[in-house]
Protein backbone atom coordinates (compact mmCIF):
# COMPACT_ATOMS: atom_id res chain seq x y z
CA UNK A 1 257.36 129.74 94.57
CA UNK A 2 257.91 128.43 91.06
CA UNK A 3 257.17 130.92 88.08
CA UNK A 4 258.20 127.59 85.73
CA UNK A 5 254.46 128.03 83.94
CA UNK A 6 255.26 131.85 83.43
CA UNK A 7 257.15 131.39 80.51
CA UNK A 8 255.02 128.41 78.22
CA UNK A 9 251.57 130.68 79.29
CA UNK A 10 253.83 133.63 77.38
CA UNK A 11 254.15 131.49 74.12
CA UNK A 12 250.25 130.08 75.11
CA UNK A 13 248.68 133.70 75.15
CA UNK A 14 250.48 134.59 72.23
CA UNK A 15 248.84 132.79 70.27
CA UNK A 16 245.29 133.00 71.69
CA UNK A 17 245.58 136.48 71.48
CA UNK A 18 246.72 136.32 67.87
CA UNK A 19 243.68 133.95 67.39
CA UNK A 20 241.67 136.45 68.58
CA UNK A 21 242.79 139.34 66.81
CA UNK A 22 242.21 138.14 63.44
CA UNK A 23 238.77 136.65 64.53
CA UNK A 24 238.07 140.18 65.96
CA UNK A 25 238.92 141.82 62.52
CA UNK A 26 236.88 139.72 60.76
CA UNK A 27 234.20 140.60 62.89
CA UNK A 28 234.51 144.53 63.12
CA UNK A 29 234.95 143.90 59.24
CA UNK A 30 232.01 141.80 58.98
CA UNK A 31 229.56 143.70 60.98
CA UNK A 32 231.01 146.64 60.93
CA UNK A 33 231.19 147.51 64.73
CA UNK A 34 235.20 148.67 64.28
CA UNK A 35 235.21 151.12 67.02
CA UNK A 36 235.22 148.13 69.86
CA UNK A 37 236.20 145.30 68.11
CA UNK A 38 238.35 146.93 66.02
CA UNK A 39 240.24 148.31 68.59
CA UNK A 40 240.19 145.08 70.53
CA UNK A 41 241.27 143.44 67.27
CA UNK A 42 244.08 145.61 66.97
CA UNK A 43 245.42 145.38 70.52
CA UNK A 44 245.62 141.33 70.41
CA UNK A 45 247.33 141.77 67.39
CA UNK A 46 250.07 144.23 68.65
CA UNK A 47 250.42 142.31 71.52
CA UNK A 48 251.10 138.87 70.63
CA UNK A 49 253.88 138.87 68.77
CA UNK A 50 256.12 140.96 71.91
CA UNK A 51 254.68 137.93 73.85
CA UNK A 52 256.28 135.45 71.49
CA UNK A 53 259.33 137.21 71.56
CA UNK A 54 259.53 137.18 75.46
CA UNK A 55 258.81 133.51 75.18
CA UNK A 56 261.76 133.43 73.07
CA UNK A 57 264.25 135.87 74.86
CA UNK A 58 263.13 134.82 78.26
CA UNK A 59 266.56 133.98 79.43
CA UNK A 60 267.95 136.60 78.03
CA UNK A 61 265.87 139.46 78.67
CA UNK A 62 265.87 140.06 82.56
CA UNK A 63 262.82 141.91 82.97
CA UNK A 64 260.70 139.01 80.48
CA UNK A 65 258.47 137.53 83.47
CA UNK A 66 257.36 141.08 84.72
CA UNK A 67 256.81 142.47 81.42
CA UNK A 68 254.96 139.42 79.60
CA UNK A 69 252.88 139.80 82.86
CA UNK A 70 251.71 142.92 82.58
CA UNK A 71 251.24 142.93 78.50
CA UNK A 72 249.43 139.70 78.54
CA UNK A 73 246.99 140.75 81.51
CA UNK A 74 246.91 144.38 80.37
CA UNK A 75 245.31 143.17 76.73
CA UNK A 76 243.44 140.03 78.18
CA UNK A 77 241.71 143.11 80.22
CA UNK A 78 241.85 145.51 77.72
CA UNK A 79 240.37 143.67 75.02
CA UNK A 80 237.68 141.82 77.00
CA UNK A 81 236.26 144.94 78.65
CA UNK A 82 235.80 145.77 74.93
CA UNK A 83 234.32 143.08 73.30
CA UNK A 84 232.02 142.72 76.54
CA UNK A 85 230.80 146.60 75.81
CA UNK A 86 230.00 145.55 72.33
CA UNK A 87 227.75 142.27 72.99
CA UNK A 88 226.44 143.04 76.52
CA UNK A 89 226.58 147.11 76.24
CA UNK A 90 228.54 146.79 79.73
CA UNK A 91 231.69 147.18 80.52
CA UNK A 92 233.30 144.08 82.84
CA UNK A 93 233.68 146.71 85.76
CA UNK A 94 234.32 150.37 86.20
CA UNK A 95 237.68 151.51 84.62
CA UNK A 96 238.80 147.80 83.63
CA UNK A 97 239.78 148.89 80.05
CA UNK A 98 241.82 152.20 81.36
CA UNK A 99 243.51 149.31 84.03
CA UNK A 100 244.39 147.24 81.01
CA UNK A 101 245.51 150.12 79.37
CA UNK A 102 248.29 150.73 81.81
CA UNK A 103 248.55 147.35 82.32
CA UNK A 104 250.03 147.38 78.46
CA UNK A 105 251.59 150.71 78.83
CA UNK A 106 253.72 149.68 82.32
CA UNK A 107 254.63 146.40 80.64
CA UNK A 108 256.17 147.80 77.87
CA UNK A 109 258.28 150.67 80.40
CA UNK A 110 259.38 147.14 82.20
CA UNK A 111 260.41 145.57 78.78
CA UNK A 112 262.31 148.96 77.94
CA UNK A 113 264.07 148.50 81.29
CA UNK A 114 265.30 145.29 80.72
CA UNK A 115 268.37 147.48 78.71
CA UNK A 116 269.80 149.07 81.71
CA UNK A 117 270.25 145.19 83.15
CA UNK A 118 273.07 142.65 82.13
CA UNK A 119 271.57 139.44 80.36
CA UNK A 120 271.85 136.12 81.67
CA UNK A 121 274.60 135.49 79.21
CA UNK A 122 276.91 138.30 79.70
């Protein structure tokens, strides 16, 4: 199976998420509802520029597809459980912000084990 698309979607969600982080800030700024949308805000923020730096060091970094993976899914989740709560007052489903949560927190373990692995180039 070809994980070709694994590597553009990186660059792709980096920038939607960065997209939405700043729209997010403005928001919590704007209405000032900063505990969910702040904290949404500030989790698309963190996260898209390691995403743009897998896209970069993809051949280089062994563990890149794993880890952009589980940080892009993990804050797609995260986020959008939150932003949900705040307009609907629901979460998506039962624990999906804790999921996305270690979603981001397992991502970032793989990323850290990428330096007990040769690169491509070594």
């Amino acid at each position: 199976m070809s994980t070709n698309w694994l590597r553009p979607t990186s660059l792709f969600l980096s920038g939607v998420l960065g997209a939405s982080g700043v729209a997010l800030a403005a928001a919590a700024t704007h209405t000032g509802a900063t505990q969910l949308l702040g904290n949404a805000s500030a989790m698309c923020l963190a996260h898209a520029p390691i995403l743009l730096g897998l896209y970069i060091g993809w051949e280089r970094i062994r563990t890149a597809t794993p880890a952009a993976i589980l940080l892009g899914l993990g804050t797609v989740i995260f986020a959008g459980d939150l932003v949900s709560k705040h307009f609907t007052g629901n979460s998506l489903l039962p624990m999906v912000a804790p999921a996305g949560g270690l979603g981001m927190i397992f991502g970032w373990l793989v990323l850290a084990s990428a330096a007990f692995f040769k690169t491509a180039r070594q």
